[in-house]
Protein backbone atom coordinates (compact mmCIF):
# COMPACT_ATOMS: atom_id res chain seq x y z
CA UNK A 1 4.20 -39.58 47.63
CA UNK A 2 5.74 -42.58 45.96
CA UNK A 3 9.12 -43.26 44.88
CA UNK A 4 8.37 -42.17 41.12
CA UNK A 5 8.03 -38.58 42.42
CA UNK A 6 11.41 -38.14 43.32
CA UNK A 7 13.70 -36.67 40.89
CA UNK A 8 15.71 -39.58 38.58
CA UNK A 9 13.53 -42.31 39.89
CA UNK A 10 13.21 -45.23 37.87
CA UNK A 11 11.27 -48.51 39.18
CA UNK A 12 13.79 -50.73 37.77
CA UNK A 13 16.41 -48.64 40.20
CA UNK A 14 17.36 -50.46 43.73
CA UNK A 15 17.80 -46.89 44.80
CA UNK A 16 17.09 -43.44 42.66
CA UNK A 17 19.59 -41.45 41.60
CA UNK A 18 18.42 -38.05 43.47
CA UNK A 19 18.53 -40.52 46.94
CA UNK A 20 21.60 -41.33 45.71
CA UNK A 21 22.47 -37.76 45.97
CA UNK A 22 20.72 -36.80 48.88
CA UNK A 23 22.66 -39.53 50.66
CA UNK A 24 25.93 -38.56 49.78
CA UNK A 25 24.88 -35.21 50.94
CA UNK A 26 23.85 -35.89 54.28
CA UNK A 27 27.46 -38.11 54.34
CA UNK A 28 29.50 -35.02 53.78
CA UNK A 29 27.86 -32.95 56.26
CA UNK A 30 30.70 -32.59 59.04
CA UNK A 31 30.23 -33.57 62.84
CA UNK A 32 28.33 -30.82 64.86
CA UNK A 33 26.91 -29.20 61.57
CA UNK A 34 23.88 -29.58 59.70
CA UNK A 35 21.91 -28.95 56.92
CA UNK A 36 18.31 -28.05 56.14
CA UNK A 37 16.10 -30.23 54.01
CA UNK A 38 16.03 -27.75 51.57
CA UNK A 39 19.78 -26.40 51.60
CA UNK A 40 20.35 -30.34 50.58
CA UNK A 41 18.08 -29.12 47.64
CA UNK A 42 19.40 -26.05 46.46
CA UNK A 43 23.06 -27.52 46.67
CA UNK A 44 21.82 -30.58 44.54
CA UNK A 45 19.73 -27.73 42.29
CA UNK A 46 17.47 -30.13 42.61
CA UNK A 47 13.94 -31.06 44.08
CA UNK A 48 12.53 -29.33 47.16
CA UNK A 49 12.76 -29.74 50.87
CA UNK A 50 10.30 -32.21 50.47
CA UNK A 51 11.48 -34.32 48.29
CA UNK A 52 14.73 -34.54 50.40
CA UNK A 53 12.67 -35.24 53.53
CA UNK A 54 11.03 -38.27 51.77
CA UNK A 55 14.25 -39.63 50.94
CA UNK A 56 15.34 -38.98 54.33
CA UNK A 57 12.61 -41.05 55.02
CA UNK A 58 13.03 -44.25 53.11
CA UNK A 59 16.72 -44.14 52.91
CA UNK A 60 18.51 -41.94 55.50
CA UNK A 61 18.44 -44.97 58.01
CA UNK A 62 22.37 -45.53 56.93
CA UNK A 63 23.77 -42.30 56.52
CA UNK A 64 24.23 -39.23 59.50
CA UNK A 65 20.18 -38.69 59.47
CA UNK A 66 20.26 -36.41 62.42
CA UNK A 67 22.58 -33.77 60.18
CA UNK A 68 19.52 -33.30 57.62
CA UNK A 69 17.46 -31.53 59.30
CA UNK A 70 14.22 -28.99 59.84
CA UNK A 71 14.96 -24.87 59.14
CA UNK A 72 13.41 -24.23 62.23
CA UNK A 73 15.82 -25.85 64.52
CA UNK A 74 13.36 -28.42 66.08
CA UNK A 75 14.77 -32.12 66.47
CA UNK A 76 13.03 -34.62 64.16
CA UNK A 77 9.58 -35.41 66.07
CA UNK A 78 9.55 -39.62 67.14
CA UNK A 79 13.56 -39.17 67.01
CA UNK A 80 14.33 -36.62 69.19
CA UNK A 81 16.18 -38.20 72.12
CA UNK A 82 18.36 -40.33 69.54
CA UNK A 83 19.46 -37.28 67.48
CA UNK A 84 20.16 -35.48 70.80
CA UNK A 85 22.27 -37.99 71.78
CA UNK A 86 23.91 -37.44 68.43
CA UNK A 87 24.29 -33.73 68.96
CA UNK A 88 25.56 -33.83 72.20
CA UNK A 89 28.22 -36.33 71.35
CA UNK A 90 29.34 -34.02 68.26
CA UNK A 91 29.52 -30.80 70.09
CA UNK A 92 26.64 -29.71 67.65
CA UNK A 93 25.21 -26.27 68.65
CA UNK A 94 21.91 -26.43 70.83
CA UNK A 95 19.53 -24.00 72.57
CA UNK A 96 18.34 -24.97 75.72
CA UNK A 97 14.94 -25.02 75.78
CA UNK A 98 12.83 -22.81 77.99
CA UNK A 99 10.59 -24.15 80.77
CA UNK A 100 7.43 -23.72 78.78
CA UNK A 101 8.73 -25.41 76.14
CA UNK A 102 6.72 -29.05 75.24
CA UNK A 103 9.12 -31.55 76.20
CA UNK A 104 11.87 -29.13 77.44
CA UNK A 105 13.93 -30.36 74.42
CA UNK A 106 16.48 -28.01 73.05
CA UNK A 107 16.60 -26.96 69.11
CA UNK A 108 19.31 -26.60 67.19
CA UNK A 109 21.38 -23.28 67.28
CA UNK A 110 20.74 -22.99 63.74
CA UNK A 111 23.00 -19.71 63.24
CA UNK A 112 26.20 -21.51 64.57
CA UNK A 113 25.32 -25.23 63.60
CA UNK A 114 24.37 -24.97 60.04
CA UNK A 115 26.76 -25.78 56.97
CA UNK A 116 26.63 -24.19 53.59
CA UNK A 117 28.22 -27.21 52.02
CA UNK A 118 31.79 -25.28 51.55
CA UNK A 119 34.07 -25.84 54.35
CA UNK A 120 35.73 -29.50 54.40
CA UNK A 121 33.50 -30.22 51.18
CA UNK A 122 35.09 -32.17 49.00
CA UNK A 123 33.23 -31.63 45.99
CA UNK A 124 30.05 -30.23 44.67
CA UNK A 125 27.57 -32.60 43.67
């Protein structure tokens, strides 16, 4: 997927307006909350999951990455032990993994950790 295929990009553009958006999204996500790649999407009535995944991607190096997340719960694969660190230090709601889980890593308790963009929002985008 290039960079054209995102909503509002423009090659002239240093960065698209829809990462733009996506950014400020994942920037307003509170500590020990999160949000699925494609609640980021339906708040921005814009794009899809994947679409916000890509610019997670290329651009989410510099914003709270770890808060963007996967619906299922499961910790970004190649980044798991660095978001866990995150999650741990921002009280974010896990589930311990079970013993016959691959890696033993714990998911995100999705029910208690996720954010519907409301609460300490300060603004829709």
């Amino acid at each position: 997927m290039s960079e054209e295929s995102l909503p509002g990009a423009r090659a002239e553009d240093a960065l698209p307006e829809y990462a733009e958006r996506v950014l400020d999204v994942a920037e307003r996500i509170p500590p020990g909350r999160v949000m699925t790649y494609g609640d980021v999407a339906e708040w921005l009535e814009a794009g899809g999951p994947r679409q916000v995944g890509r610019v997670m991607a290329l651009y989410g190096g510099a914003v709270p990455w770890w808060r963007v997340v996967r619906s299922d719960g499961a910790l970004l694969p190649g980044h798991e032990l660095r978001a866990l660190d995150h999650y741990r230090a921002e009280g974010t709601p896990l589930k311990e993994a079970s013993g016959a889980a691959e890696g033993h890593l714990p998911r995100l308790d999705m029910k208690r950790a996720r954010w519907d963009g409301g609460e300490d929002a300060d603004g829709h985008i």
